[in-house]
Protein backbone atom coordinates (compact mmCIF):
# COMPACT_ATOMS: atom_id res chain seq x y z
CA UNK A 1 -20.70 199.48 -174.50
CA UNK A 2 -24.02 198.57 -172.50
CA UNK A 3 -27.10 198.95 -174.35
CA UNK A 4 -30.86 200.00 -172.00
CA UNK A 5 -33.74 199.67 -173.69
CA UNK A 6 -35.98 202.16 -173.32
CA UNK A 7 -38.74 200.44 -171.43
CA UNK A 8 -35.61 199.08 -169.27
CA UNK A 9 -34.68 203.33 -168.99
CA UNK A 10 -38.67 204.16 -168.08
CA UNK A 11 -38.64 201.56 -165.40
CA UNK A 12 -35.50 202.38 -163.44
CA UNK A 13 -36.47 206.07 -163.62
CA UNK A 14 -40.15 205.24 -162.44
CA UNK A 15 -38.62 203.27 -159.36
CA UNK A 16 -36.06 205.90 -158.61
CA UNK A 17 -38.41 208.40 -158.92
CA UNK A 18 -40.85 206.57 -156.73
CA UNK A 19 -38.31 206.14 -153.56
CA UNK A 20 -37.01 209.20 -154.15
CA UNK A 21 -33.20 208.28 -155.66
CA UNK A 22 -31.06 209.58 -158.35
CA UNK A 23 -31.72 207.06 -161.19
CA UNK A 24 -28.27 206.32 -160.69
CA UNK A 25 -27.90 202.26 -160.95
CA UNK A 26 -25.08 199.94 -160.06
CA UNK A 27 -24.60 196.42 -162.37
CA UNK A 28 -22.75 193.91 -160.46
CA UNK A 29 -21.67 190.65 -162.29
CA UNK A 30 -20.20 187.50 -160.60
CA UNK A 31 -18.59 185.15 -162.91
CA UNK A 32 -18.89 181.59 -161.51
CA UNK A 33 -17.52 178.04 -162.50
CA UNK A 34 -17.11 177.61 -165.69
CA UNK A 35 -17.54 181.34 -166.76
CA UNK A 36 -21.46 181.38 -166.12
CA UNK A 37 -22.48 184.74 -164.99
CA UNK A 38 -24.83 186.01 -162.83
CA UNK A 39 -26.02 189.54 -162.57
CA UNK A 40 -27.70 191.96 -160.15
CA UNK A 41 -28.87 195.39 -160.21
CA UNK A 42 -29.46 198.48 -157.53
CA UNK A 43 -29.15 202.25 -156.80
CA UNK A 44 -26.37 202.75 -155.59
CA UNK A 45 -23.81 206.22 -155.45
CA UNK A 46 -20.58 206.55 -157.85
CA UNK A 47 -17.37 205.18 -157.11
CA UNK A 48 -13.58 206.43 -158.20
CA UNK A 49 -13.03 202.87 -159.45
CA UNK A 50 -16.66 203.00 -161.32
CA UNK A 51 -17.14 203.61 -165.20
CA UNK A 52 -20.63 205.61 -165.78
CA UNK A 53 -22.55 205.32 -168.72
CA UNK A 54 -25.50 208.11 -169.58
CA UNK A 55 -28.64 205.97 -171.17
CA UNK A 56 -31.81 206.90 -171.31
CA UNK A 57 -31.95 209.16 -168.43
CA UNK A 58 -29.74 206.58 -166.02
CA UNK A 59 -26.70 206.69 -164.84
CA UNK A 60 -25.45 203.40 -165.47
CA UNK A 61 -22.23 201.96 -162.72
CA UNK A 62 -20.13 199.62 -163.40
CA UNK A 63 -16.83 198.63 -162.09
CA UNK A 64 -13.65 198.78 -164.32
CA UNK A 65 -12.62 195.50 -163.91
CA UNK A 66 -15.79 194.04 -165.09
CA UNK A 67 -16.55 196.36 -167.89
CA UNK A 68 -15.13 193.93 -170.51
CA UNK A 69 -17.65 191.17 -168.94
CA UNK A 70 -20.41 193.12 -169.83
CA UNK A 71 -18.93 194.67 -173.56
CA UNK A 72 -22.28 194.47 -175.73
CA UNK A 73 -24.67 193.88 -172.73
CA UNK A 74 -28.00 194.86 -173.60
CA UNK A 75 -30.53 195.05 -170.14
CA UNK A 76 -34.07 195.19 -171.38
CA UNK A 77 -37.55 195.23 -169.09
CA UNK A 78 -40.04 192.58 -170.30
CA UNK A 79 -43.40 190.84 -169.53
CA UNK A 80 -41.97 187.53 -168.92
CA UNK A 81 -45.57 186.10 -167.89
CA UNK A 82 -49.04 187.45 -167.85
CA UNK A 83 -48.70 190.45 -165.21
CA UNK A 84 -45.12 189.68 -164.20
CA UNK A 85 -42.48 191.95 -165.74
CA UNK A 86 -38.64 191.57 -164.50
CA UNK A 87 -35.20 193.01 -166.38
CA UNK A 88 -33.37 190.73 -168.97
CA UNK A 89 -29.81 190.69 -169.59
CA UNK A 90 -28.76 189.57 -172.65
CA UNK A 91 -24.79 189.48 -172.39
CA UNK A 92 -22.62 188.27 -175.57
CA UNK A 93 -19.75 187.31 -173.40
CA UNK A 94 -22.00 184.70 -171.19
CA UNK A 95 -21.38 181.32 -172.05
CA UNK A 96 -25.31 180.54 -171.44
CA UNK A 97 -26.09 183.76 -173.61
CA UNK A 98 -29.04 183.22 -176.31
CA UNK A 99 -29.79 185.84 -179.23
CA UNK A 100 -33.12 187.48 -178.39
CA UNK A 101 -36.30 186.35 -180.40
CA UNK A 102 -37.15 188.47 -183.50
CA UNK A 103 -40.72 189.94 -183.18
C-alpha cells in the first residue's frame, strides 16, 4: 500500500483547492534501464484500469499494472532547501531507494 504523509495530503489538497480540482491525483512511474524508476505526479480523473487509494483527503490513482512498483511507497512534501519545498518519494522497490533520515 502507498503511504502520504500528511504535509504531502495538506499540499495536494491546498493546490487542488487553489485551481479548483478534485484532490484527485494520478502517480505515474516509468521503470528505465536497469530497473531505475522515475516518478511523476498530477490531477488527473479515474480510470476503469486505475486502483484508488483514500489518504488523507486524496484520492490517490494508480494504474494496476504498476501497483506492485510502488508496494510500500511512501510520497512525503519536504523543505529540501531554504524556501524550496518539492514531494519525495521514497519507494522500497527502487533500486536507487535510500531509508529516510531519522530526526
Amino acid at each position: 500500500m502507498i503511504q502520504l504523509t500528511e504535509r504531502a495530503a495538506a499540499q495536494i489538497r491546498s493546490e487542488a483547492d487553489r485551481q479548483g480540482l478534485p484532490a484527485v491525483l494520478r502517480l505515474a512511474v516509468k521503470v528505465g534501464p536497469q530497473g531505475l524508476m522515475d516518478y511523476a505526479i498530477g490531477f488527473d480523473e479515474p480510470r476503469e484500469t486505475d486502483h484508488l487509494i483514500e489518504l488523507h483527503g486524496v484520492t490517490v490513482l494508480v494504474t494496476r499494472d504498476t501497483e506492485d512498483i510502488v508496494e510500500g511507497m511512501v510520497i512525503d512534501y519536504v523543505e529540501y532547501a531554504p524556501g524550496e519545498h518539492r514531494f519525495i518519494f521514497y519507494n522500497p522497490n527502487d533500486p536507487r531507494h535510500e531509508p529516510p533520515a531519522e530526526d
